[in-house]
C-alpha atoms as a PDB file:
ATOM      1  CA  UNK A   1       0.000   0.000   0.000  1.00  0.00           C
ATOM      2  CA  UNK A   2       1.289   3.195  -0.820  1.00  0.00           C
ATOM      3  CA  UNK A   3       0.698   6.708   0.701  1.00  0.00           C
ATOM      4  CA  UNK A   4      -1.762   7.768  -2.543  1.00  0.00           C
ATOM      5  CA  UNK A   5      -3.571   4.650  -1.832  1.00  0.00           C
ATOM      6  CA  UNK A   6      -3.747   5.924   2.122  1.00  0.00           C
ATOM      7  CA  UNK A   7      -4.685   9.292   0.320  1.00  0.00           C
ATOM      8  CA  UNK A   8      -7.450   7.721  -1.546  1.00  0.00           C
ATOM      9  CA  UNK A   9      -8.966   5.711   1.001  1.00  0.00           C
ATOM     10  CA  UNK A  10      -9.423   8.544   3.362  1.00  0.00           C
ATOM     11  CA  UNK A  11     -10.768  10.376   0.715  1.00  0.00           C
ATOM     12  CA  UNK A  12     -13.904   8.058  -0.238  1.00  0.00           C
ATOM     13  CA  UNK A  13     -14.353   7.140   3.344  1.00  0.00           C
ATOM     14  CA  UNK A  14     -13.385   3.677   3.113  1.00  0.00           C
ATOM     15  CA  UNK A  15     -13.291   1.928   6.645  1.00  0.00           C
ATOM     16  CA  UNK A  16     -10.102   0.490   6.016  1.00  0.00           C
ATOM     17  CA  UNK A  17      -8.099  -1.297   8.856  1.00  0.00           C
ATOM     18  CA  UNK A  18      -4.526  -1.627   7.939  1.00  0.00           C
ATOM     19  CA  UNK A  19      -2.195  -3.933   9.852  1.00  0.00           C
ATOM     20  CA  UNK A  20       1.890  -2.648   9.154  1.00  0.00           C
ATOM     21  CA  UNK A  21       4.863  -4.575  10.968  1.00  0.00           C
ATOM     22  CA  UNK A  22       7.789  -2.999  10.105  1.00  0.00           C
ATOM     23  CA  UNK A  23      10.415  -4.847   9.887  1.00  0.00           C
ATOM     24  CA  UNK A  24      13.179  -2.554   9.408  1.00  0.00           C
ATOM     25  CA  UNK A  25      14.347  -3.154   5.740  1.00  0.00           C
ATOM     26  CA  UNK A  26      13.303  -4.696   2.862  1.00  0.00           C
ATOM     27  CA  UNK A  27      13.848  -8.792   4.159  1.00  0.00           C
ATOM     28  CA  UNK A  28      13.475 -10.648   1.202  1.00  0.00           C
ATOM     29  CA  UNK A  29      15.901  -8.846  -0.564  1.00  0.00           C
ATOM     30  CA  UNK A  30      18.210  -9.524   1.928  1.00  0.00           C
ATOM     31  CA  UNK A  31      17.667 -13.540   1.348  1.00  0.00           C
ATOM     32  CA  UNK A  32      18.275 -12.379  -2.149  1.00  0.00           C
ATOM     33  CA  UNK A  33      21.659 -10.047  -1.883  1.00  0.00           C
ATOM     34  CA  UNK A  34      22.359  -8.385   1.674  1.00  0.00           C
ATOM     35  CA  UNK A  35      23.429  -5.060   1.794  1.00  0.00           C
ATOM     36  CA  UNK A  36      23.455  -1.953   4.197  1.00  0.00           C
ATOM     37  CA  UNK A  37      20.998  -0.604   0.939  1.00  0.00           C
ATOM     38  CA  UNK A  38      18.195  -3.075   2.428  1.00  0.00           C
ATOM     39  CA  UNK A  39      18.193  -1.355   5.757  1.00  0.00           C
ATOM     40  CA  UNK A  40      15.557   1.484   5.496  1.00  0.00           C
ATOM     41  CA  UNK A  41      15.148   4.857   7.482  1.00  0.00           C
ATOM     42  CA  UNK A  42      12.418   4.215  10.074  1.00  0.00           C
ATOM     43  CA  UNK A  43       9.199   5.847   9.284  1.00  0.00           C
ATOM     44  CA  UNK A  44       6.483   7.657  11.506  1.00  0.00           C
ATOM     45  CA  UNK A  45       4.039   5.644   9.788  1.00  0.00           C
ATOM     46  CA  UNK A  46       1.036   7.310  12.421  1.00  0.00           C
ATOM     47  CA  UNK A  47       2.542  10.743  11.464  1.00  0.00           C
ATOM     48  CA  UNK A  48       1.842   9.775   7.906  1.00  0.00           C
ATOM     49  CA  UNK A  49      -1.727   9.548   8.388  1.00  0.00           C
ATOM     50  CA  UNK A  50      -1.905  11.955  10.420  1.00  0.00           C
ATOM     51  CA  UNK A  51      -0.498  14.538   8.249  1.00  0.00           C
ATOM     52  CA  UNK A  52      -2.667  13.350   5.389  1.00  0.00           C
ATOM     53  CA  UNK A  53      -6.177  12.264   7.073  1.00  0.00           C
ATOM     54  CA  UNK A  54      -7.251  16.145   7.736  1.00  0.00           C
ATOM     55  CA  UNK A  55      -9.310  15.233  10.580  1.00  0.00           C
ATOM     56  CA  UNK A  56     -11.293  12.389   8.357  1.00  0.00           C
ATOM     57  CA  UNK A  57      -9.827   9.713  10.063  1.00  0.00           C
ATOM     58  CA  UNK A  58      -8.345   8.044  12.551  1.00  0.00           C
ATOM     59  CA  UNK A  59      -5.230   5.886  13.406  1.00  0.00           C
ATOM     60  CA  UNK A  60      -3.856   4.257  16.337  1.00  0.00           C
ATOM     61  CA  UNK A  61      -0.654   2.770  17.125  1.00  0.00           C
ATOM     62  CA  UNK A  62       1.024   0.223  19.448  1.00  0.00           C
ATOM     63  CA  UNK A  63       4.225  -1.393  19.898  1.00  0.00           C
ATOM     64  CA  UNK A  64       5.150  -5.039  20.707  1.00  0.00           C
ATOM     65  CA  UNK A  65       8.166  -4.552  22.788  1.00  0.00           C
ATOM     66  CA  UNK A  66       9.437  -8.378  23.615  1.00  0.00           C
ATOM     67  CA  UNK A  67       7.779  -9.825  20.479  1.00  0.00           C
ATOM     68  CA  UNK A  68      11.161 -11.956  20.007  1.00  0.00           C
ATOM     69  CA  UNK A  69      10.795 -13.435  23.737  1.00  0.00           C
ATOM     70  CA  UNK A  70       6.858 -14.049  23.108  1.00  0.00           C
ATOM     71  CA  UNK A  71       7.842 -16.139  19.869  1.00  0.00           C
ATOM     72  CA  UNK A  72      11.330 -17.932  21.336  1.00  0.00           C
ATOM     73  CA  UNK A  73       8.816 -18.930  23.845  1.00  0.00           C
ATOM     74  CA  UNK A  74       5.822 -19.959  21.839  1.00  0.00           C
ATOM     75  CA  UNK A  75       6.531 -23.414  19.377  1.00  0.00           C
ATOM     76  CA  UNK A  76       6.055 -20.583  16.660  1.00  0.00           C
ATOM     77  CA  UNK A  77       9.207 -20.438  15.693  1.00  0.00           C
END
């Protein structure tokens, strides 16, 4: 999803729920050919919204602090 597509879903109203988990850089690439040019800036992605929503819209965030611990101790992984 891009920000236009953000843009355009705010626009027509749509009640869109996205789910983002950043992982930090673009991963299968890395499987592909590592390089420091896989590791990406961090966004705001709230601050994106927020700066494009003008008040028609709402987002929320929240952070999974120990998500490696929860799946090292799950059979997950």
């Amino acid at each position: 999803v891009t920000a236009q597509d953000v843009s355009t879903m705010l626009r027509y109203g749509q009640k869109t729920i996205i789910f983002l988990i950043n992982n930090g850089g673009y991963t299968i690439e890395v499987e592909i050919h590592d390089g420091p040019y896989n590791v990406i800036k961090n966004w705001n992605y709230t601050g994106l919204v927020d700066a494009i929503h003008n008040g028609e819209g709402n987002c929320w965030t929240t952070k999974v602090i120990k998500i490696l611990y929860i799946l090292l101790k799950t059979s997950f992984c």
